[in-house]
PDB file of N, CA and C in Angstrom:
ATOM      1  N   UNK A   1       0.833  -1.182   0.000  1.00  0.00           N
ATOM      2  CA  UNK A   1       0.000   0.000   0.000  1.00  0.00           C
ATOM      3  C   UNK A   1       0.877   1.243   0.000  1.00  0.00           C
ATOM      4  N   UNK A   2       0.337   2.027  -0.974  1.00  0.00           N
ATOM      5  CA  UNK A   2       0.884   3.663  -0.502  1.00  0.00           C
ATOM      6  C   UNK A   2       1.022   4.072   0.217  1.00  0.00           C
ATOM      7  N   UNK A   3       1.814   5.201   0.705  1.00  0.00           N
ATOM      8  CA  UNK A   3       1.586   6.291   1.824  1.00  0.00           C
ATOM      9  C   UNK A   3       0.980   7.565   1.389  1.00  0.00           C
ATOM     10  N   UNK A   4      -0.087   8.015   2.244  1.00  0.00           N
ATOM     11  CA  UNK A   4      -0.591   9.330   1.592  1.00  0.00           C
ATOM     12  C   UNK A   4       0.153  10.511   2.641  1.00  0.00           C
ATOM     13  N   UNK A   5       1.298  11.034   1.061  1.00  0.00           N
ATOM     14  CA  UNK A   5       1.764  12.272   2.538  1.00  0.00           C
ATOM     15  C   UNK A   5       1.014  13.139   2.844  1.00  0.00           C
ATOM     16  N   UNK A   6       0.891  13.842   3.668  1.00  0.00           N
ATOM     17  CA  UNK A   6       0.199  14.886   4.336  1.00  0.00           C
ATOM     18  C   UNK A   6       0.844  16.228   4.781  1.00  0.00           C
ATOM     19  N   UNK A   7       1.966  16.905   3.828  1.00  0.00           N
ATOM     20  CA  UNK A   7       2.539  18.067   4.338  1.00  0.00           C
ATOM     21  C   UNK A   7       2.072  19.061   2.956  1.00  0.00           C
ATOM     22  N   UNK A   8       1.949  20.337   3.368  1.00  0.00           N
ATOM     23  CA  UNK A   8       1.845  21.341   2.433  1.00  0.00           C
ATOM     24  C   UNK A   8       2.291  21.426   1.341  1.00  0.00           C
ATOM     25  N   UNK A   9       2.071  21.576   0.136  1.00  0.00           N
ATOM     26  CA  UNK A   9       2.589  22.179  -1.337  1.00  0.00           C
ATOM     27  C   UNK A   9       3.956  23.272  -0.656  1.00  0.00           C
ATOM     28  N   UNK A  10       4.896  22.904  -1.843  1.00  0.00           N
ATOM     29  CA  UNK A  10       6.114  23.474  -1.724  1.00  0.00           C
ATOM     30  C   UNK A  10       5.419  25.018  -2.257  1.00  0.00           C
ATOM     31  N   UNK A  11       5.399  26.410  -1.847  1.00  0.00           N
ATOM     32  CA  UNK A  11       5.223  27.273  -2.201  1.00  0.00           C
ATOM     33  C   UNK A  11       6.318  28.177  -2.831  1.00  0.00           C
ATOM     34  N   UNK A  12       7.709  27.243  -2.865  1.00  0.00           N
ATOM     35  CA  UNK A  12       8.526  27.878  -3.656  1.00  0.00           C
ATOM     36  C   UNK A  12       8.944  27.258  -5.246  1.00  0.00           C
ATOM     37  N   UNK A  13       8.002  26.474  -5.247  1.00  0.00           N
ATOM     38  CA  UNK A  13       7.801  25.916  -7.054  1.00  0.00           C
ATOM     39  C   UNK A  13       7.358  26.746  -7.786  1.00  0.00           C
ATOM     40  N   UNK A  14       7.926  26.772  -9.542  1.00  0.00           N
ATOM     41  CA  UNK A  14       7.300  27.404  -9.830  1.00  0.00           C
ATOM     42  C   UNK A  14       5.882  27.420 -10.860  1.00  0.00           C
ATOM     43  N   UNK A  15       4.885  27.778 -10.457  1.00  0.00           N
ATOM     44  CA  UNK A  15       3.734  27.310 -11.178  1.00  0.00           C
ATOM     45  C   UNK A  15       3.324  27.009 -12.529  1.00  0.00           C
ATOM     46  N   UNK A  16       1.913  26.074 -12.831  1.00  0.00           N
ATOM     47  CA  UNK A  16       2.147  25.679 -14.115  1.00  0.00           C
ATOM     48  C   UNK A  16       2.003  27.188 -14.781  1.00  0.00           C
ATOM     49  N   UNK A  17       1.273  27.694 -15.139  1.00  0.00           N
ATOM     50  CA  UNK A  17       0.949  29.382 -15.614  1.00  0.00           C
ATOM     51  C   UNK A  17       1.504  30.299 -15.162  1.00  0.00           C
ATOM     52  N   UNK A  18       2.970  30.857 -15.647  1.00  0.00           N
ATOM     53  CA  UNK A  18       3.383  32.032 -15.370  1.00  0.00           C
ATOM     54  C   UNK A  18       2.357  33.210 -15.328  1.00  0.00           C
ATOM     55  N   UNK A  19       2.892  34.453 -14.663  1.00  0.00           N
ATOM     56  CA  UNK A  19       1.450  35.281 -14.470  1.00  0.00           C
ATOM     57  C   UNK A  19       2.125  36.516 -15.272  1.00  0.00           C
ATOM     58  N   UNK A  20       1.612  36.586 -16.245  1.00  0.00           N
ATOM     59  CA  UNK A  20       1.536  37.665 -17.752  1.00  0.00           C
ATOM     60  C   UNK A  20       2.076  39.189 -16.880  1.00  0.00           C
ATOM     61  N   UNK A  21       2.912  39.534 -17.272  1.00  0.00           N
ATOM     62  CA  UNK A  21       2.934  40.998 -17.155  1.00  0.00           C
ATOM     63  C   UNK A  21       1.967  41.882 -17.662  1.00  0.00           C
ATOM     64  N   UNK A  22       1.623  43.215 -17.146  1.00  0.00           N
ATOM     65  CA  UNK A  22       0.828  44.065 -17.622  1.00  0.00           C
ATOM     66  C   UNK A  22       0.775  44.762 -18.432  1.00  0.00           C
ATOM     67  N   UNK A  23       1.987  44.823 -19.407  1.00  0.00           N
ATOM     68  CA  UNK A  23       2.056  45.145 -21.085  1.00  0.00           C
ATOM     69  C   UNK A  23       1.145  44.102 -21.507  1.00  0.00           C
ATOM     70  N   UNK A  24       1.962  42.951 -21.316  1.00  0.00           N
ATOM     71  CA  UNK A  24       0.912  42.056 -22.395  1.00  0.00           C
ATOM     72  C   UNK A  24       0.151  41.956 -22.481  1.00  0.00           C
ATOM     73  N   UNK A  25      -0.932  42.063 -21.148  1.00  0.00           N
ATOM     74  CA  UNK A  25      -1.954  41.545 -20.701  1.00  0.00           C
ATOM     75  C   UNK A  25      -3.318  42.938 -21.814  1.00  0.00           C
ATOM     76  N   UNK A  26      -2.098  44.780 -21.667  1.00  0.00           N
ATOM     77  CA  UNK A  26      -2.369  45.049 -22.750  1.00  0.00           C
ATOM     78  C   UNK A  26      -2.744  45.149 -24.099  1.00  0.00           C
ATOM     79  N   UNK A  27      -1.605  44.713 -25.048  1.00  0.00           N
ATOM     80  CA  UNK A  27      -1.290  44.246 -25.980  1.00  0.00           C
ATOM     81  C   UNK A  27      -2.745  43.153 -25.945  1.00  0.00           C
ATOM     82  N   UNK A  28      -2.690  42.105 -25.003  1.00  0.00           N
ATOM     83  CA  UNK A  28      -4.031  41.582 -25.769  1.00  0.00           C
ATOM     84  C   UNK A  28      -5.514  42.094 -25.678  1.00  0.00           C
ATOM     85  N   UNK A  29      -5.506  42.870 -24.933  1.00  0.00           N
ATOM     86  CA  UNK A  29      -6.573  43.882 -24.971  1.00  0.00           C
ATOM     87  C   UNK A  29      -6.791  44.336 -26.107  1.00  0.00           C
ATOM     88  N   UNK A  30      -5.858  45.162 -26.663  1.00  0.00           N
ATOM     89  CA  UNK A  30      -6.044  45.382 -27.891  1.00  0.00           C
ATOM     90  C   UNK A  30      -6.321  44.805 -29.348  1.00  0.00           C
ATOM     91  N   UNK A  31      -5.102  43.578 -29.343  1.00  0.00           N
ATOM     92  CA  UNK A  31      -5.757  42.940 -30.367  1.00  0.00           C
ATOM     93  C   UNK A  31      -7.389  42.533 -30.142  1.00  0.00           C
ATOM     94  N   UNK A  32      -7.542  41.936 -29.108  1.00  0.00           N
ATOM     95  CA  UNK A  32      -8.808  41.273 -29.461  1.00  0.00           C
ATOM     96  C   UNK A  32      -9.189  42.695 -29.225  1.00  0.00           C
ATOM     97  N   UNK A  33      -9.824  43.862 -29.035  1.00  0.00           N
ATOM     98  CA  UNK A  33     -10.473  45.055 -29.679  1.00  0.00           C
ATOM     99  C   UNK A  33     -10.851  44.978 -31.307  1.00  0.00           C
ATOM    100  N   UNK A  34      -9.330  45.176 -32.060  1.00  0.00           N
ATOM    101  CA  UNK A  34      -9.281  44.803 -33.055  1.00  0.00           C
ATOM    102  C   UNK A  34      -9.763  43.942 -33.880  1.00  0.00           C
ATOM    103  N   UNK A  35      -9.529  42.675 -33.562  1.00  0.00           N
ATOM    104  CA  UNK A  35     -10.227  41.429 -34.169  1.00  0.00           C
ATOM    105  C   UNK A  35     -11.907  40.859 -33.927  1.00  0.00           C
ATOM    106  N   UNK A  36     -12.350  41.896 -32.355  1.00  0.00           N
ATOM    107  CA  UNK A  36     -13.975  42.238 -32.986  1.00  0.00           C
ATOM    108  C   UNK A  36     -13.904  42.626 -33.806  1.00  0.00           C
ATOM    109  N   UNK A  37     -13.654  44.135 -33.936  1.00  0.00           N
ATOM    110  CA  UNK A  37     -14.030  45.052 -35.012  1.00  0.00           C
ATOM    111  C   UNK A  37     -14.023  44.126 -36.059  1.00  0.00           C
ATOM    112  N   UNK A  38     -13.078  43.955 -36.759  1.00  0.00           N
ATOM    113  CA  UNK A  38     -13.055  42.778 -37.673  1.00  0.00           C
ATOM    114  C   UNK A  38     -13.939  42.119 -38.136  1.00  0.00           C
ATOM    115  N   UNK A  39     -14.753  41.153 -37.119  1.00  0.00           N
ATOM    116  CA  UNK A  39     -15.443  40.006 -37.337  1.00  0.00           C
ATOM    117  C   UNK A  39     -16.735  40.752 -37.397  1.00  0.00           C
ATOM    118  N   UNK A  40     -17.055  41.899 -36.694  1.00  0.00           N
ATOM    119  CA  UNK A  40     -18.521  42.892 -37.168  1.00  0.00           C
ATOM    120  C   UNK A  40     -18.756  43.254 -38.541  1.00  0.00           C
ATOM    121  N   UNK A  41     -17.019  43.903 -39.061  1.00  0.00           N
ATOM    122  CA  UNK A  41     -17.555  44.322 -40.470  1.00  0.00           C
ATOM    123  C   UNK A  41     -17.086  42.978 -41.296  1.00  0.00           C
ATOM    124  N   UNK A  42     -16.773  41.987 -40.885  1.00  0.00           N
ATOM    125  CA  UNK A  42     -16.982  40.688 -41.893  1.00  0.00           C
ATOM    126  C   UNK A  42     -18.431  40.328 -41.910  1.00  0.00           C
ATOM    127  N   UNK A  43     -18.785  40.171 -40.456  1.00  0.00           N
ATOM    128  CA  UNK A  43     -20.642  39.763 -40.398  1.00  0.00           C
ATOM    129  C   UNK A  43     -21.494  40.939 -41.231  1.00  0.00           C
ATOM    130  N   UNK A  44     -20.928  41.878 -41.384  1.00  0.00           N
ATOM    131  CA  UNK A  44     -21.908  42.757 -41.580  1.00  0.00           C
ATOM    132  C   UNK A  44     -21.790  42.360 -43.385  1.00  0.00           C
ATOM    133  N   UNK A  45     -20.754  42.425 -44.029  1.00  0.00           N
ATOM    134  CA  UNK A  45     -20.820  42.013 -45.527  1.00  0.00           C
ATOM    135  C   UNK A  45     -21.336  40.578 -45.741  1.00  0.00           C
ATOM    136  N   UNK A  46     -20.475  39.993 -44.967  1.00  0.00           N
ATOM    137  CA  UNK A  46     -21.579  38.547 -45.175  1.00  0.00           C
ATOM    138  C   UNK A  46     -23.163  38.640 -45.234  1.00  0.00           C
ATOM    139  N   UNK A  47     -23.514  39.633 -44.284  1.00  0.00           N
ATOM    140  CA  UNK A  47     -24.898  39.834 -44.476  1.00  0.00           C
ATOM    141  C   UNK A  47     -25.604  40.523 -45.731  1.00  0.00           C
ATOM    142  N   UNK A  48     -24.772  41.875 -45.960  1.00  0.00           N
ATOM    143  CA  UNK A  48     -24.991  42.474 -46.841  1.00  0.00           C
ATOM    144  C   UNK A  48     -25.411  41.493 -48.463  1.00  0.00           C
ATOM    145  N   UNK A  49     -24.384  40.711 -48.515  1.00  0.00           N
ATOM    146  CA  UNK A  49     -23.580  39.990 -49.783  1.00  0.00           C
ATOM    147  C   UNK A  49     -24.692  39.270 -49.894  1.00  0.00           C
ATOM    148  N   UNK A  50     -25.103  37.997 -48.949  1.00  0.00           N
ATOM    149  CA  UNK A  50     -26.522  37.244 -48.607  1.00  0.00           C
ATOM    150  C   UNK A  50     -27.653  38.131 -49.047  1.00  0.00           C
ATOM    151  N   UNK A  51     -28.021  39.499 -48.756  1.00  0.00           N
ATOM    152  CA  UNK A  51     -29.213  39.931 -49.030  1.00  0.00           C
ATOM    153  C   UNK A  51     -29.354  39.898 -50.546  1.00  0.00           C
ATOM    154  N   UNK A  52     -27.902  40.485 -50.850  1.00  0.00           N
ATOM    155  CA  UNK A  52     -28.176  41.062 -52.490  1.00  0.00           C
ATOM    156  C   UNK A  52     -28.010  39.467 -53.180  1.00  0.00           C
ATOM    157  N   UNK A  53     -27.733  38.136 -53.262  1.00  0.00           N
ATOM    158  CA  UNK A  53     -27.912  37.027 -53.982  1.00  0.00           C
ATOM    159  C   UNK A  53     -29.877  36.616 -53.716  1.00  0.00           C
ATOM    160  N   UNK A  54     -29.753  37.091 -52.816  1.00  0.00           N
ATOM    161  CA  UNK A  54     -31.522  36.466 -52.424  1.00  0.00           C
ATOM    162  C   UNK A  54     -32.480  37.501 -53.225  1.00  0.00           C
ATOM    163  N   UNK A  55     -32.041  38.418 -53.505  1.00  0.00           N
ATOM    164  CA  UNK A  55     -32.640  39.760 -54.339  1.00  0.00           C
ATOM    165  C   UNK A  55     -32.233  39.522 -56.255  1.00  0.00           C
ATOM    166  N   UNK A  56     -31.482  39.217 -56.114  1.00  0.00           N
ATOM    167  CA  UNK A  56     -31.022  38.473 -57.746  1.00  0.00           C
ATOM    168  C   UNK A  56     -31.456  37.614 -57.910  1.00  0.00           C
ATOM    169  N   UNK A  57     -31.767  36.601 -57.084  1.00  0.00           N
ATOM    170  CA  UNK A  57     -32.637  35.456 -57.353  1.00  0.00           C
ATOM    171  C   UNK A  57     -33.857  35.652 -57.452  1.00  0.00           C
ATOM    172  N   UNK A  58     -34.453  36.576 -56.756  1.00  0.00           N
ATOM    173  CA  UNK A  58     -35.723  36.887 -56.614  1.00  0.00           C
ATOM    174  C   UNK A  58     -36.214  37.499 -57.903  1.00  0.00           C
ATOM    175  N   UNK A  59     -35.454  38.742 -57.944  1.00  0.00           N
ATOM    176  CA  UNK A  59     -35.768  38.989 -59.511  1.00  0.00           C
ATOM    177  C   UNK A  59     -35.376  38.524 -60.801  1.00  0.00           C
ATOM    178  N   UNK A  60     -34.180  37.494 -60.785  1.00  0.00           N
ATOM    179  CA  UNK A  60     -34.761  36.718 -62.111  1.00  0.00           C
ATOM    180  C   UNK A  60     -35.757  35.565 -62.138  1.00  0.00           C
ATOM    181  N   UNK A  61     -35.912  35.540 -60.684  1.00  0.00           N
ATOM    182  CA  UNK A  61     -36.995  33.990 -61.114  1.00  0.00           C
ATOM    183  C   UNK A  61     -38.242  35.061 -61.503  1.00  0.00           C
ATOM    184  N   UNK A  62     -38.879  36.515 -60.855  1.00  0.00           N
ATOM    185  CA  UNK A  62     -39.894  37.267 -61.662  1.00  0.00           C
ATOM    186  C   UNK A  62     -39.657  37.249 -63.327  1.00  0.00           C
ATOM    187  N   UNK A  63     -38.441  37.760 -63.680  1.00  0.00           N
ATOM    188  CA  UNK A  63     -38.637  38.012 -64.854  1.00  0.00           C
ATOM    189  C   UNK A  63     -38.669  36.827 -65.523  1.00  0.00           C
ATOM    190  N   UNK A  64     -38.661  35.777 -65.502  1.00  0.00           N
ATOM    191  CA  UNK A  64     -38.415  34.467 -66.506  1.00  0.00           C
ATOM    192  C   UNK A  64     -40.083  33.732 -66.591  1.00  0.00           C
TER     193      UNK A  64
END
């Protein structure tokens, strides 16, 4: 059988996740700012682009 030790975590290890400095933590603030913006005016043409094929379709299936 095992032994289950029973003394405290070494608190001078060093952890799995270093802890980000506050530039970076910046820096990603910003990008992801950025890369919304992005993905709004991609959604927004995707949408756009979608309306106007459903409107071309619409009016050539009238005219035919």
């Amino acid at each position: 059988m095992s032994k289950i030790e029973k003394t405290a975590p070494d608190t001078d290890a060093p952890s799995a996740t270093p802890a980000q400095p506050a530039e970076d933590k910046a820096e990603l603030a910003t990008a992801a700012r950025k890369s919304a913006g992005k993905a709004a005016w991609t959604g927004a043409a995707v949408g756009i682009g979608s309306a106007a094929i459903v409107a071309a379709l619409l009016y050539t299936r009238k005219r035919s």
